[in-house]
N, C-alpha and C. Protein backbone atom coordinates (compact mmCIF):
# COMPACT_ATOMS: atom_id res chain seq x y z
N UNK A 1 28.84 -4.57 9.52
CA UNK A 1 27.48 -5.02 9.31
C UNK A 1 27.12 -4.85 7.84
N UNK A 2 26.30 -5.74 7.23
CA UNK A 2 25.92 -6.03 5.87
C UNK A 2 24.65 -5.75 5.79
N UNK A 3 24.14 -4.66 4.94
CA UNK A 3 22.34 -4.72 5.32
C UNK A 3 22.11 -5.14 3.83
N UNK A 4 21.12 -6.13 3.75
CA UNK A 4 20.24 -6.28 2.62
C UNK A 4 19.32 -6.17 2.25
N UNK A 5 18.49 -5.81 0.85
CA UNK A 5 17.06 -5.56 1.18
C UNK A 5 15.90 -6.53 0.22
N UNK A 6 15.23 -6.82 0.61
CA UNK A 6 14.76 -8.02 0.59
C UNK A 6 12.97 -7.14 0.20
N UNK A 7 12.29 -7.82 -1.29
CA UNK A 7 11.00 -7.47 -1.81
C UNK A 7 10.07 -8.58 -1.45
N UNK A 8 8.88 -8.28 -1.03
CA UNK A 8 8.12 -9.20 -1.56
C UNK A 8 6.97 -8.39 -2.27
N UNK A 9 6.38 -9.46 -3.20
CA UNK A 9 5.40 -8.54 -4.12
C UNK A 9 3.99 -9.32 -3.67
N UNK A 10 2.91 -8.69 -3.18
CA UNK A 10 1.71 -8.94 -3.39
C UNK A 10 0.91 -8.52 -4.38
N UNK A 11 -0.65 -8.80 -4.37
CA UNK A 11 -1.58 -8.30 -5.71
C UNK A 11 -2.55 -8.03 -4.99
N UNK A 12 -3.45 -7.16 -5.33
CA UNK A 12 -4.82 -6.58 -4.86
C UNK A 12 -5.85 -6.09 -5.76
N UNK A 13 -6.74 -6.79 -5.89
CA UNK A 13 -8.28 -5.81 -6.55
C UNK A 13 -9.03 -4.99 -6.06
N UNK A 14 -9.11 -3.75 -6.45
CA UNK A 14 -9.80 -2.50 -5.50
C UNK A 14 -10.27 -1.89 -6.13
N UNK A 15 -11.53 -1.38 -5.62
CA UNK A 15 -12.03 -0.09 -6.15
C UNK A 15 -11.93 1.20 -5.56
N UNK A 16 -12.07 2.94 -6.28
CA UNK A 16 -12.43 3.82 -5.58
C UNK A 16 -12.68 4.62 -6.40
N UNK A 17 -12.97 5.85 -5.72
CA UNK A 17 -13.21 6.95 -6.30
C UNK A 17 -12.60 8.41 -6.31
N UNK A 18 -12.13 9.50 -6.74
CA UNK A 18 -11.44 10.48 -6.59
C UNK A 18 -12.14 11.16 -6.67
N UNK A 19 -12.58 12.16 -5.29
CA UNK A 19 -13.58 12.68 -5.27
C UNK A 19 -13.54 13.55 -3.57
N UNK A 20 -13.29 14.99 -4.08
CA UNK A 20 -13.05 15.84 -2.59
C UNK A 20 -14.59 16.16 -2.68
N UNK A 21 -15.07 15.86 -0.69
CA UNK A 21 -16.51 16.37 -0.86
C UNK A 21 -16.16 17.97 -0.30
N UNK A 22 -15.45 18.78 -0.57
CA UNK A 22 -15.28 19.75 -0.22
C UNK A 22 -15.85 20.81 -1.48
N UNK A 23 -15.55 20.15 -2.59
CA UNK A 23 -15.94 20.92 -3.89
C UNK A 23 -16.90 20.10 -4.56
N UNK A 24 -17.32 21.09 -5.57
CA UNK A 24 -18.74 20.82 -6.31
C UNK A 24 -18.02 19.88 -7.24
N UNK A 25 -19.14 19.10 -7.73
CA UNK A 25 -18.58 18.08 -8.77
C UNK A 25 -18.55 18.97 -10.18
N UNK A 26 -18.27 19.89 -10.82
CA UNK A 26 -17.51 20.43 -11.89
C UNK A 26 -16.11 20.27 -11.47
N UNK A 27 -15.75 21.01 -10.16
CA UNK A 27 -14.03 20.94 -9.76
C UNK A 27 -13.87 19.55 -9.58
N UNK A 28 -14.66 18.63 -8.92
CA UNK A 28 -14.28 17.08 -8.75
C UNK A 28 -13.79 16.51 -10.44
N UNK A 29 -14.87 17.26 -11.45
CA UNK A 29 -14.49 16.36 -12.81
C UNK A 29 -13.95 17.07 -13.12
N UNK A 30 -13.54 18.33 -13.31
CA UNK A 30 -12.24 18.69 -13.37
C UNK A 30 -11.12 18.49 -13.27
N UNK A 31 -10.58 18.54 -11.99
CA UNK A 31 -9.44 17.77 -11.06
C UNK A 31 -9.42 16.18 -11.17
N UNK A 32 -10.33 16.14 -11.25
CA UNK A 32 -9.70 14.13 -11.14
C UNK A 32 -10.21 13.37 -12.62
N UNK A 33 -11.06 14.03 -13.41
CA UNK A 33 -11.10 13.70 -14.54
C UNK A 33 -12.19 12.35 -14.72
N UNK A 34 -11.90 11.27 -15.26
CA UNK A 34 -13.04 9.92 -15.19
C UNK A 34 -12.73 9.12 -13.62
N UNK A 35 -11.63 9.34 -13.03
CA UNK A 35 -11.49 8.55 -11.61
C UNK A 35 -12.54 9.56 -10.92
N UNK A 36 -13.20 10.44 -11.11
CA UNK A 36 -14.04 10.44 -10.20
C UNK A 36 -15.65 10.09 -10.73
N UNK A 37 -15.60 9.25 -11.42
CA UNK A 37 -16.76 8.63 -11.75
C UNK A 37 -17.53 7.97 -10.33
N UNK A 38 -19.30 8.82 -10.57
CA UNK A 38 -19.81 8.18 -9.50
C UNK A 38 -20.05 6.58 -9.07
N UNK A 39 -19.61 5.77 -9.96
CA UNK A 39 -20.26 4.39 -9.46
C UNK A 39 -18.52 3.91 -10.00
N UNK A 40 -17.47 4.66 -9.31
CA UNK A 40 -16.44 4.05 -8.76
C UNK A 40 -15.38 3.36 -10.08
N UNK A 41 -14.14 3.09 -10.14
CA UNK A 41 -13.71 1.96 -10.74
C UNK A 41 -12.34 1.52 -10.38
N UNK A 42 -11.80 0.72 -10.51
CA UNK A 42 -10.64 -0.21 -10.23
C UNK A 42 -9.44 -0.29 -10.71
N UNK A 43 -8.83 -1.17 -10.03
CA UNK A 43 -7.32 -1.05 -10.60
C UNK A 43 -6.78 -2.67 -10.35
N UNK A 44 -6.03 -3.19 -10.97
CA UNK A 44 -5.41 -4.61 -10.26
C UNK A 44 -3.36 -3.86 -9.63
N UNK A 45 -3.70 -3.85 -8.48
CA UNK A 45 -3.07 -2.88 -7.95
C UNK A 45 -1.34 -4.04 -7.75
N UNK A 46 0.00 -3.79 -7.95
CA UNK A 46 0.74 -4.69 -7.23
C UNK A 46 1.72 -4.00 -6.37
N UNK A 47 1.45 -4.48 -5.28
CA UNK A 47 2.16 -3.81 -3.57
C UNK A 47 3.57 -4.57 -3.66
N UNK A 48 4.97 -3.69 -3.55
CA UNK A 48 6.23 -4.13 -3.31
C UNK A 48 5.84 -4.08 -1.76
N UNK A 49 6.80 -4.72 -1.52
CA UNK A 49 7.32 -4.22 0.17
C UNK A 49 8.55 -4.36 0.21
N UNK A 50 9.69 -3.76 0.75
CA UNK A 50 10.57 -3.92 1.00
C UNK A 50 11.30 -3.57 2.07
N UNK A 51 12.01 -4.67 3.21
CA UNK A 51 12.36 -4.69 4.24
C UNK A 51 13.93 -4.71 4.08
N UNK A 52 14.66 -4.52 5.42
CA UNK A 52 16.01 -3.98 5.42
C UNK A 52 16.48 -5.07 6.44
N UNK A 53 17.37 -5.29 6.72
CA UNK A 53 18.09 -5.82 7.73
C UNK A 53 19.60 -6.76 7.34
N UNK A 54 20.24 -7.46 8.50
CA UNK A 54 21.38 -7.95 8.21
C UNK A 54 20.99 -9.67 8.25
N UNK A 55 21.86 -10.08 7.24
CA UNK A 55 21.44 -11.75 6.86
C UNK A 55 21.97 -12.07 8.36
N UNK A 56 21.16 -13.72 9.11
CA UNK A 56 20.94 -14.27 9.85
C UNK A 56 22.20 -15.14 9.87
N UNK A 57 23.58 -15.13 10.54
CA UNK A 57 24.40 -16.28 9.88
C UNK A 57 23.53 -18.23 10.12
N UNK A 58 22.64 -17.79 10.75
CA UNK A 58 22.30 -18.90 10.92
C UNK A 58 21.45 -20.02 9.71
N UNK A 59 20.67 -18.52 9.44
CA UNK A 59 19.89 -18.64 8.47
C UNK A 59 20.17 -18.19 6.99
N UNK A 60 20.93 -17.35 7.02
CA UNK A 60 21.29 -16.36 5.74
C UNK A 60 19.98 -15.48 4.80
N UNK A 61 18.92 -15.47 5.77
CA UNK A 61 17.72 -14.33 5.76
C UNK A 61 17.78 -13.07 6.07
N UNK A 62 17.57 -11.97 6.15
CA UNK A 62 17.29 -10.99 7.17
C UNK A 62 16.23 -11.26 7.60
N UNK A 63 15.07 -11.84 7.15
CA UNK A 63 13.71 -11.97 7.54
C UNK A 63 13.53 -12.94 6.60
N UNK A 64 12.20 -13.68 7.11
CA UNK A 64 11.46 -15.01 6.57
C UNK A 64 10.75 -14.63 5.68
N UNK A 65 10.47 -14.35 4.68
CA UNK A 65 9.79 -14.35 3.76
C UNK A 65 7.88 -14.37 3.58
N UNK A 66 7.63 -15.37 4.12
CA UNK A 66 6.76 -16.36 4.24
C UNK A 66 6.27 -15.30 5.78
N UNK A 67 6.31 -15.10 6.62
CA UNK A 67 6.48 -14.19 7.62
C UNK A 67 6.18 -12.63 6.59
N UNK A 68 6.53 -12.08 6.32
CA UNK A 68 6.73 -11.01 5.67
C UNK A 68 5.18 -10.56 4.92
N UNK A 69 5.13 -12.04 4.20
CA UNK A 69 4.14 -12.39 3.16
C UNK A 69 2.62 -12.31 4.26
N UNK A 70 2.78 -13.43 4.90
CA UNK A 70 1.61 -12.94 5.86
C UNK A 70 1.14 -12.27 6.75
N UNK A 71 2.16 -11.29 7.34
CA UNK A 71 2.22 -10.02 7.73
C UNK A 71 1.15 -9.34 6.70
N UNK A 72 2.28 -8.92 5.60
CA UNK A 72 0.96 -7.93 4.64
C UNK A 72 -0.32 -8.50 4.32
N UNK A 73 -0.50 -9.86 4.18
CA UNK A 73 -1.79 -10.10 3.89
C UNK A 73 -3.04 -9.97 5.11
N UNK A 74 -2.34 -10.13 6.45
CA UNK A 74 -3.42 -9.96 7.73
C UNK A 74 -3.66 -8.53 7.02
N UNK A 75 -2.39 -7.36 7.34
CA UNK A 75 -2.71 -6.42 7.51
C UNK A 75 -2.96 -5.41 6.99
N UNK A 76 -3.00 -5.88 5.77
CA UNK A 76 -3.31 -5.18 4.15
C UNK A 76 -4.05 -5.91 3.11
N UNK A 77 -3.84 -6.64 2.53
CA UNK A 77 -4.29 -7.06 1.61
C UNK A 77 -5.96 -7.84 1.80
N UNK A 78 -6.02 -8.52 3.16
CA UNK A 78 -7.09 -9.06 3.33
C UNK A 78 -8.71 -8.16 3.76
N UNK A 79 -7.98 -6.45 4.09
CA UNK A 79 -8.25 -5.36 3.90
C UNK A 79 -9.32 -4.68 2.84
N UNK A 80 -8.01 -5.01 1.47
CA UNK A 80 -7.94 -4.14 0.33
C UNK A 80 -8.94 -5.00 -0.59
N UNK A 81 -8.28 -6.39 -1.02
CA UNK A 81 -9.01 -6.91 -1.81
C UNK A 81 -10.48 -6.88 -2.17
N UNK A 82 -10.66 -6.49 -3.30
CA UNK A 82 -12.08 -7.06 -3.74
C UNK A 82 -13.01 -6.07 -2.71
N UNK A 83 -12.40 -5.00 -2.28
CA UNK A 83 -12.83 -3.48 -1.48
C UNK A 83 -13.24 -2.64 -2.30
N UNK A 84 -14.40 -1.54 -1.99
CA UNK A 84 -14.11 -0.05 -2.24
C UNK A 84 -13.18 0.28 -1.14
N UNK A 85 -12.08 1.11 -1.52
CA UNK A 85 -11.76 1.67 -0.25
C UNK A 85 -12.10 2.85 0.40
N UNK A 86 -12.72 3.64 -0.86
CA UNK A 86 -13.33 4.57 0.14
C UNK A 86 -14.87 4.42 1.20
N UNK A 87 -14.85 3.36 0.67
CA UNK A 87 -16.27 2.53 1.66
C UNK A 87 -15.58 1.35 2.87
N UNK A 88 -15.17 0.76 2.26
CA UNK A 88 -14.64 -0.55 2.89
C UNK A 88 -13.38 -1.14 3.79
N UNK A 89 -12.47 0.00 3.58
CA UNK A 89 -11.22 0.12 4.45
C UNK A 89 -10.99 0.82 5.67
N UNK A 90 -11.19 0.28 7.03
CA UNK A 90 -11.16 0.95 7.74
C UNK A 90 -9.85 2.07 7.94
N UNK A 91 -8.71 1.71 7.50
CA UNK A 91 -7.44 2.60 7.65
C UNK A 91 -7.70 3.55 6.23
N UNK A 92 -8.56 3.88 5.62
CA UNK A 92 -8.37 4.56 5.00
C UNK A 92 -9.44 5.43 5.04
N UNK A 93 -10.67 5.43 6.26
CA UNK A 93 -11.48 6.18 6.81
C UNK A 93 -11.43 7.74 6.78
N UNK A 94 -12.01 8.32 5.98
CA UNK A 94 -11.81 9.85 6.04
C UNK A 94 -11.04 10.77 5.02
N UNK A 95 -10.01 9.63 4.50
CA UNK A 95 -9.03 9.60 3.97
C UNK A 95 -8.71 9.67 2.06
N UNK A 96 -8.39 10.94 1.48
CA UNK A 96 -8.97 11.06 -0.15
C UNK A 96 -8.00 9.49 -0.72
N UNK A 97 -8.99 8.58 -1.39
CA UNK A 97 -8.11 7.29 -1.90
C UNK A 97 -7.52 7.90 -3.40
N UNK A 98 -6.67 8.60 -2.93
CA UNK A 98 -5.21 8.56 -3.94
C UNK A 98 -4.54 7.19 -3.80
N UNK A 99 -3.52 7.10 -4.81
CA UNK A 99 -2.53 6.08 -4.32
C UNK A 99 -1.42 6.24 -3.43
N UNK A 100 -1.02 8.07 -3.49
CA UNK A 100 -0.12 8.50 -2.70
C UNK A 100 -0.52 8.22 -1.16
N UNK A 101 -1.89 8.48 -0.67
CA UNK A 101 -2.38 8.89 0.31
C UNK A 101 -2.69 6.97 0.72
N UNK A 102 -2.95 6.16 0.00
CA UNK A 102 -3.17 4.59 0.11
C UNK A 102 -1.42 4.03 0.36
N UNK A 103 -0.83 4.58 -0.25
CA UNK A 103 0.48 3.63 -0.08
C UNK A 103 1.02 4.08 1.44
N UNK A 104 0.87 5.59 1.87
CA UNK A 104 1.29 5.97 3.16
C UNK A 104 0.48 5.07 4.57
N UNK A 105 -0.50 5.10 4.27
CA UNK A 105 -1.40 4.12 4.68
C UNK A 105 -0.89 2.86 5.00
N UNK A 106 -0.78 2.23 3.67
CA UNK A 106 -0.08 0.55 3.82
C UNK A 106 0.73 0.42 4.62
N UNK A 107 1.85 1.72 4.53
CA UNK A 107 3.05 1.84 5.58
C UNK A 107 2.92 1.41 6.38
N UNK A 108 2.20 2.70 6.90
CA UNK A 108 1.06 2.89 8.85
C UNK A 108 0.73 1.27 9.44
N UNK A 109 0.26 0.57 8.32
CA UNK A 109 -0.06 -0.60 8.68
C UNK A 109 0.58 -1.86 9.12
N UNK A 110 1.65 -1.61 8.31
CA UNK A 110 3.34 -2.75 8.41
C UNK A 110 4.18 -2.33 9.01
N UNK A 111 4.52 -1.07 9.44
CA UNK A 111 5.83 -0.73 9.67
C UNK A 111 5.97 -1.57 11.22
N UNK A 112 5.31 -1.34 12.13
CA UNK A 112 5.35 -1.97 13.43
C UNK A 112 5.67 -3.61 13.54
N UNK A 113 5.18 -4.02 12.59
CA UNK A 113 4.83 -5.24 12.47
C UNK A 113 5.64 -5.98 11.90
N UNK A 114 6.18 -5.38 11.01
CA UNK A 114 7.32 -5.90 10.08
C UNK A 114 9.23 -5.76 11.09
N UNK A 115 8.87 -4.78 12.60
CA UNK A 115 9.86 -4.47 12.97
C UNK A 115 9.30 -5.84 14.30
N UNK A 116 8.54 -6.17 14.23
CA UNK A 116 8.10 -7.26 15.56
C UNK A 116 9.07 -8.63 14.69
N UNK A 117 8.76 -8.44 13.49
CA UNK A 117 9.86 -9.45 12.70
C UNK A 117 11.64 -9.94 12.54
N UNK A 118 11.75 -8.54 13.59
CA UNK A 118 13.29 -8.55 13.54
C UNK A 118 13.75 -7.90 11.94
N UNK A 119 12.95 -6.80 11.61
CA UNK A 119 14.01 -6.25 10.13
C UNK A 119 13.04 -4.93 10.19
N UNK A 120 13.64 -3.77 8.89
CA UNK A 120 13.17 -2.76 9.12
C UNK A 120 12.60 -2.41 7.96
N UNK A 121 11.43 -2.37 8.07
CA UNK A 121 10.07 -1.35 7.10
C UNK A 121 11.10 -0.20 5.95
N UNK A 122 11.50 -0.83 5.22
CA UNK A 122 12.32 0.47 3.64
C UNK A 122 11.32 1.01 3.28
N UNK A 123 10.85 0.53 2.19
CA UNK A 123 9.90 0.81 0.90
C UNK A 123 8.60 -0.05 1.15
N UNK A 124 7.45 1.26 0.53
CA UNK A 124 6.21 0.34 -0.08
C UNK A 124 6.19 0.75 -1.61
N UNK A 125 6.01 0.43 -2.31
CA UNK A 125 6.03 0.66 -3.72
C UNK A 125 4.09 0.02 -4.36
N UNK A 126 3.15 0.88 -4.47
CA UNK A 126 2.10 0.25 -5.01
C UNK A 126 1.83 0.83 -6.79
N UNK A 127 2.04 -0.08 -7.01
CA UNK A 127 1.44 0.57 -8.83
C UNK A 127 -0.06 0.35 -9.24
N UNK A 128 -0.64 1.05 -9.60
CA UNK A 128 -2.20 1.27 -9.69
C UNK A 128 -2.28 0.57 -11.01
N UNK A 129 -1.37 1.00 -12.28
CA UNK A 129 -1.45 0.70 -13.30
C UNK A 129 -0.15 0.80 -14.06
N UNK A 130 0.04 -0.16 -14.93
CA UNK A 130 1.72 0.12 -15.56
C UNK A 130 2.42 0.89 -15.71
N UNK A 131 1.73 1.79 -15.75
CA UNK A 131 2.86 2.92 -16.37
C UNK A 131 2.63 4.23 -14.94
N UNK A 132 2.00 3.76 -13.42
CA UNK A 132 2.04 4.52 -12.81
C UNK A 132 2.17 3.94 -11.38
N UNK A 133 3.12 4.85 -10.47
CA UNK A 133 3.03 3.70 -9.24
C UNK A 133 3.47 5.22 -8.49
N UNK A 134 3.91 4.40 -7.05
CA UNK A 134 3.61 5.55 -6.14
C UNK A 134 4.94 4.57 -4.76
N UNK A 135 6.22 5.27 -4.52
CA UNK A 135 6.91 4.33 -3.82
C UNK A 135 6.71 5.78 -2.28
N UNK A 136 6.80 5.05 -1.37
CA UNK A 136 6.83 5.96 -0.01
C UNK A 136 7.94 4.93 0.78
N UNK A 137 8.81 5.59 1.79
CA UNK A 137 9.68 5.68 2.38
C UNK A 137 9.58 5.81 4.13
N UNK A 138 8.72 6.00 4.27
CA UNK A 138 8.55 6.45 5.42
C UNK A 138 8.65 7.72 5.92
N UNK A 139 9.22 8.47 5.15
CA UNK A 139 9.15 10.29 5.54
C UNK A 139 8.39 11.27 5.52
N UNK A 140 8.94 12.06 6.70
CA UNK A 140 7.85 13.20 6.75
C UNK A 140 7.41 14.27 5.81
């Protein structure tokens, strides 16, 4: 068996804020620095995905692409976009919007879905900003 792994890249505009209501806002601007600015700010965020499986001899896919693509957009992106997420995302309800704690998330959201596809959920890879990104695996 031959496994290959196969990206697709989406884009997302989001806002949030970094901000534990557990502590006073000195430790909030402390710890999170200007991301925890009260009236929020953004990122133009870009989501890898990457799925696993063995090419189709029929097809020479592991998975459809196009399939893949609108998978994440039902179940993420149409979500995220043009969101606060700490207001506006229901899967991220309760939840501190890190990117670490957002990309585990995205997972949660595809992994099932992406396996209803016939291939298997690898990598999410989201980068907030160039020079910073955040890849999760699926592990505990």
């Amino acid at each position: 068996m031959k496994i290959v792994y196969v990206t697709r890249r989406e884009r997302f505009n989001a806002a949030h804020q970094m901000w534990n209501p557990k502590w006073d806002e000195a430790k909030n601007k402390a710890t999170f620095g200007k991301c925890s600015n009260k009236n929020w700010h953004g990122h133009n965020y870009e989501l890898f995905v990457t799925v696993k499986g063995e090419p189709n001899p029929e097809t020479g896919y592991c998975v459809d692409l196009k399939e893949v693509s609108r998978v994440v957009n039902e179940s993420v992106i149409n979500h995220l976009d043009h969101k606060n997420i700490n207001l506006e995302v229901p899967f991220m309800k309760g939840i501190l919007a890190s990117t670490e704690n957002l990309t585990i998330a995205i997972w949660e959201q595809l992994e099932a879905k992406i396996a209803e596809l016939g291939a298997t959920l690898h990598k999410v890879r989201l980068c907030e900003t160039e020079n910073n990104f955040v890849e999760y695996f699926g592990e505990e």
